[in-house]
N, C-alpha and C. Protein backbone atom coordinates (compact mmCIF):
# COMPACT_ATOMS: atom_id res chain seq x y z
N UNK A 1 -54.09 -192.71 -94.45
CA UNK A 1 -53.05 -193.35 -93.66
C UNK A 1 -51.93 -193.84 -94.56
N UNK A 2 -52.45 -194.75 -95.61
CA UNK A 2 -51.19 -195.21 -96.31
C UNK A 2 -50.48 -193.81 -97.03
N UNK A 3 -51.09 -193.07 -97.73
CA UNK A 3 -50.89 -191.96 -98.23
C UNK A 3 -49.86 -191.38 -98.05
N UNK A 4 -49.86 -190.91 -96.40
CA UNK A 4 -49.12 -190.29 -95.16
C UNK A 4 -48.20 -190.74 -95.36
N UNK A 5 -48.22 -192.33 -94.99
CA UNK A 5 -46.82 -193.24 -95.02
C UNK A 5 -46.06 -193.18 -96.49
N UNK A 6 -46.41 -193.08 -97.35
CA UNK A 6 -46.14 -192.90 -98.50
C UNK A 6 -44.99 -191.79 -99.23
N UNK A 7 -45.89 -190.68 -98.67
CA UNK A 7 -45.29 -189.58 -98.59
C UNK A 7 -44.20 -189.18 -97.29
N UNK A 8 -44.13 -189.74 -96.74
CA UNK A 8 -42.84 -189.55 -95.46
C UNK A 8 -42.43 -190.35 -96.28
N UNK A 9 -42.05 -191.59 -96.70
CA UNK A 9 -41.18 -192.31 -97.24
C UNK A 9 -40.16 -192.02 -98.63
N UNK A 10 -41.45 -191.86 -99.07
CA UNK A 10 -40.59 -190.35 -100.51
C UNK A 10 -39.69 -189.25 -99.68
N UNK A 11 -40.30 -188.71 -99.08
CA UNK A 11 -39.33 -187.24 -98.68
C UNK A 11 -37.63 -188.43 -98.20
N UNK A 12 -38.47 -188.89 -97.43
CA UNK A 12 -37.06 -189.61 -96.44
C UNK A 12 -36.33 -190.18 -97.57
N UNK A 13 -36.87 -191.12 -98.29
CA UNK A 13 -36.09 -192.15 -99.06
C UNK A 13 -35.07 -191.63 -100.33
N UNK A 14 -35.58 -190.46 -100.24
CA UNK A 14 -34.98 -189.85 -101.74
C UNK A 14 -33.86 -188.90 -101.28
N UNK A 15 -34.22 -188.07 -100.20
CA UNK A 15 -33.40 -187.32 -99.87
C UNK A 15 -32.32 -187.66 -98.44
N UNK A 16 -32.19 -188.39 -97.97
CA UNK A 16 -32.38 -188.64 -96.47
C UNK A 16 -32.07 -187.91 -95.45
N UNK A 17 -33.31 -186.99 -95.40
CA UNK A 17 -33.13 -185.77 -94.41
C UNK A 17 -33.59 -186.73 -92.92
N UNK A 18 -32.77 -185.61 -91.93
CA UNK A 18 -33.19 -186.21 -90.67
C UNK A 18 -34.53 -186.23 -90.14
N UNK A 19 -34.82 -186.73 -88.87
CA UNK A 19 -36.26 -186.94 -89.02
C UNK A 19 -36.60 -185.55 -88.43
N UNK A 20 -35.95 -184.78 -88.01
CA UNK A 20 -36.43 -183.50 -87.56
C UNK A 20 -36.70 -182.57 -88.74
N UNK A 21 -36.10 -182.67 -89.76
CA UNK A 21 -36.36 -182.22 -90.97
C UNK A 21 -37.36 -182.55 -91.14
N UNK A 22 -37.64 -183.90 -91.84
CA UNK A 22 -39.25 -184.60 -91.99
C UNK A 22 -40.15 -184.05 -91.32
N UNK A 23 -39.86 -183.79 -90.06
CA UNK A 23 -41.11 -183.49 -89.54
C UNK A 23 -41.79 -182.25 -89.78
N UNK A 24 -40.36 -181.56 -89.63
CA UNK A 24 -40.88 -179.69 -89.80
C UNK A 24 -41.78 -179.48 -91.44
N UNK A 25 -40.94 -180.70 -92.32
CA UNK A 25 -41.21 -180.55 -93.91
C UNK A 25 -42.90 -180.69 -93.71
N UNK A 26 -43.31 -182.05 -92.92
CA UNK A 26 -44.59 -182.73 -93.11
C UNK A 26 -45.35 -181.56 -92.17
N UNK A 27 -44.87 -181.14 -91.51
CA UNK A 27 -45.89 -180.07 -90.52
C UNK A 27 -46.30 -178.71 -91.54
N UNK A 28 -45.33 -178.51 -91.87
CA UNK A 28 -45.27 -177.40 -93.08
C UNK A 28 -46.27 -177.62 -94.04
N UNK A 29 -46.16 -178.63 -94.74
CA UNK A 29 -47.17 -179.31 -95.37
C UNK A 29 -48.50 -179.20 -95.51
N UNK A 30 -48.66 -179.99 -94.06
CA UNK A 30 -49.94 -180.03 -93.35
C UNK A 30 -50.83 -178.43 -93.57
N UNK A 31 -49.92 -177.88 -93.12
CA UNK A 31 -50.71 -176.28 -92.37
C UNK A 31 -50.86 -175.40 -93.79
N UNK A 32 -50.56 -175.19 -94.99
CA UNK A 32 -50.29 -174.67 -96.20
C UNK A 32 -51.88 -174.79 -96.71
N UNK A 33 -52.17 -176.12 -96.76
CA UNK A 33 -53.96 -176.47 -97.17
C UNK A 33 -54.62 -175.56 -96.16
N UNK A 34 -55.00 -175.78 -95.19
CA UNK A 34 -55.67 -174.84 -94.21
C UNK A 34 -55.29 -173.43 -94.28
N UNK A 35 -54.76 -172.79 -94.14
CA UNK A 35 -54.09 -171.84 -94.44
C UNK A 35 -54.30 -171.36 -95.75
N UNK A 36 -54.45 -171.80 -96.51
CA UNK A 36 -54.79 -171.21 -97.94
C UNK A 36 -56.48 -171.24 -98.28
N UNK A 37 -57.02 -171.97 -97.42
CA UNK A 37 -58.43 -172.39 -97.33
C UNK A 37 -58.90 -170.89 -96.41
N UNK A 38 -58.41 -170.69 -95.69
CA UNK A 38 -58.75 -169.56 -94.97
C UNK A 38 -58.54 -168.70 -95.65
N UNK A 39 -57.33 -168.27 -96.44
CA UNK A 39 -57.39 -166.82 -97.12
C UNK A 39 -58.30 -166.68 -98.36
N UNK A 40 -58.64 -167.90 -99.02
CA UNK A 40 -59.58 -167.79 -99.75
C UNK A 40 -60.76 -167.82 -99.23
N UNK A 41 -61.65 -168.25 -97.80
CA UNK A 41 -62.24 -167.90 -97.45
C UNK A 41 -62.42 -165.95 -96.94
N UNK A 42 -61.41 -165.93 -96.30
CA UNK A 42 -61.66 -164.26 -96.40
C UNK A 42 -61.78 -163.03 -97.36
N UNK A 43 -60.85 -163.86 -98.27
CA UNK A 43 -61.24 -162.88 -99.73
C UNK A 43 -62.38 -162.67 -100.74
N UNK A 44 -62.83 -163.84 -100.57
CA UNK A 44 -64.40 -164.44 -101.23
C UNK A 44 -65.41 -163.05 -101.43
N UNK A 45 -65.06 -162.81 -100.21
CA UNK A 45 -66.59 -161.46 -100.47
C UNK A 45 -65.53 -160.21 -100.95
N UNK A 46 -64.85 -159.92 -100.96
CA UNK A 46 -64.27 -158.82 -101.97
C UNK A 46 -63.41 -158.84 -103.22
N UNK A 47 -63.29 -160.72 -103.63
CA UNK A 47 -62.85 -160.74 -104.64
C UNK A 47 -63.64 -160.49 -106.12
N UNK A 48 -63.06 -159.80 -106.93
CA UNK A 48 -63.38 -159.26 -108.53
C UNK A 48 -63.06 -160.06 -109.58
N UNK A 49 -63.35 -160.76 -109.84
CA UNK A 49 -62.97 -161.86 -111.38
C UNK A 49 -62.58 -161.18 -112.00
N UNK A 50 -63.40 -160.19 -112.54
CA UNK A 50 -62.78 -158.74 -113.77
C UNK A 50 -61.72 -158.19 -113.10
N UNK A 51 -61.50 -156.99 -112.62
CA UNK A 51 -60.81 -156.40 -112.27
C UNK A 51 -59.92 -156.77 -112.80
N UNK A 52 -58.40 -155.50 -112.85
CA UNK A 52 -57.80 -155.82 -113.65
C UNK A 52 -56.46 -155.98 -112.90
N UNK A 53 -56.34 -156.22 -111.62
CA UNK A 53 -55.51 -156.67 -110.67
C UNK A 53 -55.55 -158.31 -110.16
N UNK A 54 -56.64 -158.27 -110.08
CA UNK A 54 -57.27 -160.10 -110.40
C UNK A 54 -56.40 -160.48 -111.51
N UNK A 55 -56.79 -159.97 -112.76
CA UNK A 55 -55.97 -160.37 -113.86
C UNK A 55 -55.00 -160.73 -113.76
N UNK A 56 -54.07 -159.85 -113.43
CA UNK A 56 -52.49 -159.93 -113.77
C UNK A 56 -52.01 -160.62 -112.41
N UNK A 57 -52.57 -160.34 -111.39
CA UNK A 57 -52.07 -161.59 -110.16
C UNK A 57 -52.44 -162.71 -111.04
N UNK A 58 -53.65 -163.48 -110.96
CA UNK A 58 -54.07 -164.63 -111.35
C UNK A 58 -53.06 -165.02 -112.49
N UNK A 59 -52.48 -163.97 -113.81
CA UNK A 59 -51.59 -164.32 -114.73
C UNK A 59 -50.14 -164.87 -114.18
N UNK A 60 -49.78 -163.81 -113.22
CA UNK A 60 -48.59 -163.97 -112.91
C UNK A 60 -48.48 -165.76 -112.18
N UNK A 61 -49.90 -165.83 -111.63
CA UNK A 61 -49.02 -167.07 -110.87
C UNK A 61 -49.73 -168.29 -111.60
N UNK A 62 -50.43 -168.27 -112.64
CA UNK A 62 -50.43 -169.12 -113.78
C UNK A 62 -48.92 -169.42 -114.23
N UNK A 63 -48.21 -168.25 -115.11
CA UNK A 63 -47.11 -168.51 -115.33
C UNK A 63 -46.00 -168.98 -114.24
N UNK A 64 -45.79 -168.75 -113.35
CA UNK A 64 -45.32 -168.94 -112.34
C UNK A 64 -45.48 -170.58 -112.34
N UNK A 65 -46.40 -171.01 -112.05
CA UNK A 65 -46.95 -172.54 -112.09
C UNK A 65 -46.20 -172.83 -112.87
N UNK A 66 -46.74 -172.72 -114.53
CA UNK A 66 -46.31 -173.35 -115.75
C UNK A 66 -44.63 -173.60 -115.37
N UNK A 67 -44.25 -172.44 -115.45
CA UNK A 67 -42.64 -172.57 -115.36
C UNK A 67 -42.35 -173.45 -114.19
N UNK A 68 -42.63 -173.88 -113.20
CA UNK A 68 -42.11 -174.77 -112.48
C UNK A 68 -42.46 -176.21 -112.77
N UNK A 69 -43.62 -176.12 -113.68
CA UNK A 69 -43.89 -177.52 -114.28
C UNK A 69 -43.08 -178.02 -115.38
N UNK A 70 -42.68 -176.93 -116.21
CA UNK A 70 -41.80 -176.98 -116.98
C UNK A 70 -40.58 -177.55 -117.38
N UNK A 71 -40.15 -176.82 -115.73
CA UNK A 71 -38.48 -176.96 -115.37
C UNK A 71 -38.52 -178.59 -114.52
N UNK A 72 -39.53 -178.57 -113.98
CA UNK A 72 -39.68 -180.28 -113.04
C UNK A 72 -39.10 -181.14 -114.37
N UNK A 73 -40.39 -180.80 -114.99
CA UNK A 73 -40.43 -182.09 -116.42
C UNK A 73 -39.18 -182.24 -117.12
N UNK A 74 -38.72 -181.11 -117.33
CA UNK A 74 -37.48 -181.12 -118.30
C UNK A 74 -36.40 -181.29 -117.70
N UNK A 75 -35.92 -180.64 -116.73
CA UNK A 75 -34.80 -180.70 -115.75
C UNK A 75 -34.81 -181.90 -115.03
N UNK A 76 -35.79 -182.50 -113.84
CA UNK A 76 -35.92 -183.24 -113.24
C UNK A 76 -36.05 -184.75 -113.63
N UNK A 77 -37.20 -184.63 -114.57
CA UNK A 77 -37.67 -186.03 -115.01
C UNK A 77 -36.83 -186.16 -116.39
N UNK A 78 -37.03 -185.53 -117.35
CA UNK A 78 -36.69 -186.01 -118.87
C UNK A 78 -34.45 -186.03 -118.75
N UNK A 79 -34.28 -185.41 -118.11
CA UNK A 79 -32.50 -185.39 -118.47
C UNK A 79 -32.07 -186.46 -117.51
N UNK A 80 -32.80 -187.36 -116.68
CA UNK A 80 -32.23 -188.51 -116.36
C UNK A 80 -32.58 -189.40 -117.49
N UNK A 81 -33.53 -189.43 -117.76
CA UNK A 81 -33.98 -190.49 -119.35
C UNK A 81 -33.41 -190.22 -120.42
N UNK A 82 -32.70 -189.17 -120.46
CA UNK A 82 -31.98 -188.91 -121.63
C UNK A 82 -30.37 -188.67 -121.52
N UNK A 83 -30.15 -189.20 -120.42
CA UNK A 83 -29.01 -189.33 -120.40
C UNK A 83 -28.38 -190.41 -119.96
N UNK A 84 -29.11 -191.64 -120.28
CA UNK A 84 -28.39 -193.06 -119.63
C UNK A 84 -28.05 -193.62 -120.62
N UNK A 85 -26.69 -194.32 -120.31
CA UNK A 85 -25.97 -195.07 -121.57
C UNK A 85 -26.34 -195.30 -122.58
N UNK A 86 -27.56 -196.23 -122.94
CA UNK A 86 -28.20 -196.56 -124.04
C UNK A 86 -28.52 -195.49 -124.97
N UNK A 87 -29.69 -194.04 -124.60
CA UNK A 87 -29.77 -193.18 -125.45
C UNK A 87 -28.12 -192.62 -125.53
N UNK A 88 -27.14 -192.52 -124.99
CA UNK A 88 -26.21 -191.83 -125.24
C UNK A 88 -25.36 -192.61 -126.25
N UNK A 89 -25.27 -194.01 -126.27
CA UNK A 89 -25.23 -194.66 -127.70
C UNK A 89 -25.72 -194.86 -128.90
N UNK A 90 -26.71 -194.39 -128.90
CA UNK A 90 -27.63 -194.59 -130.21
C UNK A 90 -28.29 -193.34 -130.75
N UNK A 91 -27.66 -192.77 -131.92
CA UNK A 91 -28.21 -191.38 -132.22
C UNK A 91 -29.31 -191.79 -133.33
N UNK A 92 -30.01 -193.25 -133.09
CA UNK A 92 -31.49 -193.55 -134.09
C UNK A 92 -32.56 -192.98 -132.66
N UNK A 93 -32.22 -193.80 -131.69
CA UNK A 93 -32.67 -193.71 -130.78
C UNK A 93 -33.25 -192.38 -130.27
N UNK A 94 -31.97 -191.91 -129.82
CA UNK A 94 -32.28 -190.20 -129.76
C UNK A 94 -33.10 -189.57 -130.67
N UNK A 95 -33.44 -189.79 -131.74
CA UNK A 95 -33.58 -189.12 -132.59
C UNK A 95 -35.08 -189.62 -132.37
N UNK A 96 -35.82 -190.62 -132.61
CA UNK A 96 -36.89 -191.24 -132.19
C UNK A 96 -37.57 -190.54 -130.66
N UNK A 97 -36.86 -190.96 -129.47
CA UNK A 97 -37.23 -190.08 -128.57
C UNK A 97 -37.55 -188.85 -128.88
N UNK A 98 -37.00 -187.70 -129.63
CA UNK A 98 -36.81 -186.52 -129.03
C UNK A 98 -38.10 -186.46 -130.49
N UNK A 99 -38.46 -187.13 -131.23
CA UNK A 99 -39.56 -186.95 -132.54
C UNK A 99 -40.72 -187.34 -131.04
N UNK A 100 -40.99 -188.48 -130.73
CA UNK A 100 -42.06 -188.61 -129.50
C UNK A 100 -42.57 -187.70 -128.82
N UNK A 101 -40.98 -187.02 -128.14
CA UNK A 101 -40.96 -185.99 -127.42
C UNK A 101 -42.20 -184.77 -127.73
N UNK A 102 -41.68 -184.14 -128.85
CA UNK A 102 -42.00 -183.41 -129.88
C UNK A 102 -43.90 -183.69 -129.76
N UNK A 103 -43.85 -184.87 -130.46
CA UNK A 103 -45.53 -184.88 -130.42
C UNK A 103 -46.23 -184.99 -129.56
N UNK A 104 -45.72 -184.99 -128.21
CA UNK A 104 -46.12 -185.31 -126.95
C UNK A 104 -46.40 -184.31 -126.54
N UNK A 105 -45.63 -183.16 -127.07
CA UNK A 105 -45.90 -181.86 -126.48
C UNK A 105 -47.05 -180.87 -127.31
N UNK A 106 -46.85 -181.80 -128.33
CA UNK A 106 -47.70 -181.16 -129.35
C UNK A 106 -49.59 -181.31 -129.54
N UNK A 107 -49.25 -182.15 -128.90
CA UNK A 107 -50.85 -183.31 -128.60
C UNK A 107 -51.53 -182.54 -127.22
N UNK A 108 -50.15 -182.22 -126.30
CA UNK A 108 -50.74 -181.45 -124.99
C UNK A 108 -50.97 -179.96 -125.40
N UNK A 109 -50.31 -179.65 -125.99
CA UNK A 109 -50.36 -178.05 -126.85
C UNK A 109 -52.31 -178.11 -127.42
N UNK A 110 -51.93 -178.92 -128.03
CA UNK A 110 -53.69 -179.20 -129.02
C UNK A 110 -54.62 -179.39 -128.02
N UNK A 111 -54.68 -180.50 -126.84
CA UNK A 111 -55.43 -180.30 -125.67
C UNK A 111 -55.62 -179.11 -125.09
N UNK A 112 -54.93 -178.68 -124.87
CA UNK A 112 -55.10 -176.75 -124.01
C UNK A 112 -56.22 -176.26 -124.90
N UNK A 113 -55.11 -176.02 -125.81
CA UNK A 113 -55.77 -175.05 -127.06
C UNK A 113 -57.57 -175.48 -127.51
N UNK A 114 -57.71 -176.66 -127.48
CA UNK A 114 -59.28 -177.54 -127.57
C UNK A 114 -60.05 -177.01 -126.51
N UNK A 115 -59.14 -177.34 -125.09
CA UNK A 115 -60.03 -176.77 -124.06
C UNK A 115 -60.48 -175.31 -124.06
């Protein structure tokens, strides 16, 4: 319940689409889980782990993923933080961030790679 409310409030609050928007967005939503629950239920008995079409689907939308996580993080989240007055005054600063940066990615790089 709160969840729900939560999430209508994000969509609405950030963007302020009308509520007919909202709704179609949150209905959309809704039906995507089920809907994907079913096609993986029907595929179950003829899906191939090996195969080598498995493969390269399963690759493609790995990468696919990655790159939109990518572009969120970098585009979305990190170039508002890196672009507000303060870092844009201080090239110690910047320079500090973008070393953080760096090992932050580097530490998640080493996690993968561990796993």
């Amino acid at each position: 319940e709160f969840r729900q409310i939560a999430q209508r409030n994000s969509i609405d609050g950030q963007a302020r689409f009308k509520f007919s928007s909202s709704a179609l967005m949150v209905l959309f939503f809704s039906l995507t889980t089920p809907i994907g629950i079913a096609v993986g239920i029907g595929i179950s008995s003829t899906y191939n782990e090996g195969s080598v079409t498995t493969l390269i689907v399963q690759g493609c939308f790995n990468a696919a993923s990655a790159g939109i996580l990518i572009y969120m993080s970098l585009v979305d989240l990190l170039a508002a933080d890196f672009s507000t007055p303060m870092m844009q005054s201080s090239v110690k600063l910047q320079i500090i961030t973008n070393i953080f940066l760096l090992l932050g990615v580097g530490l998640m790089s080493l996690i993968a790679k561990w796993n």
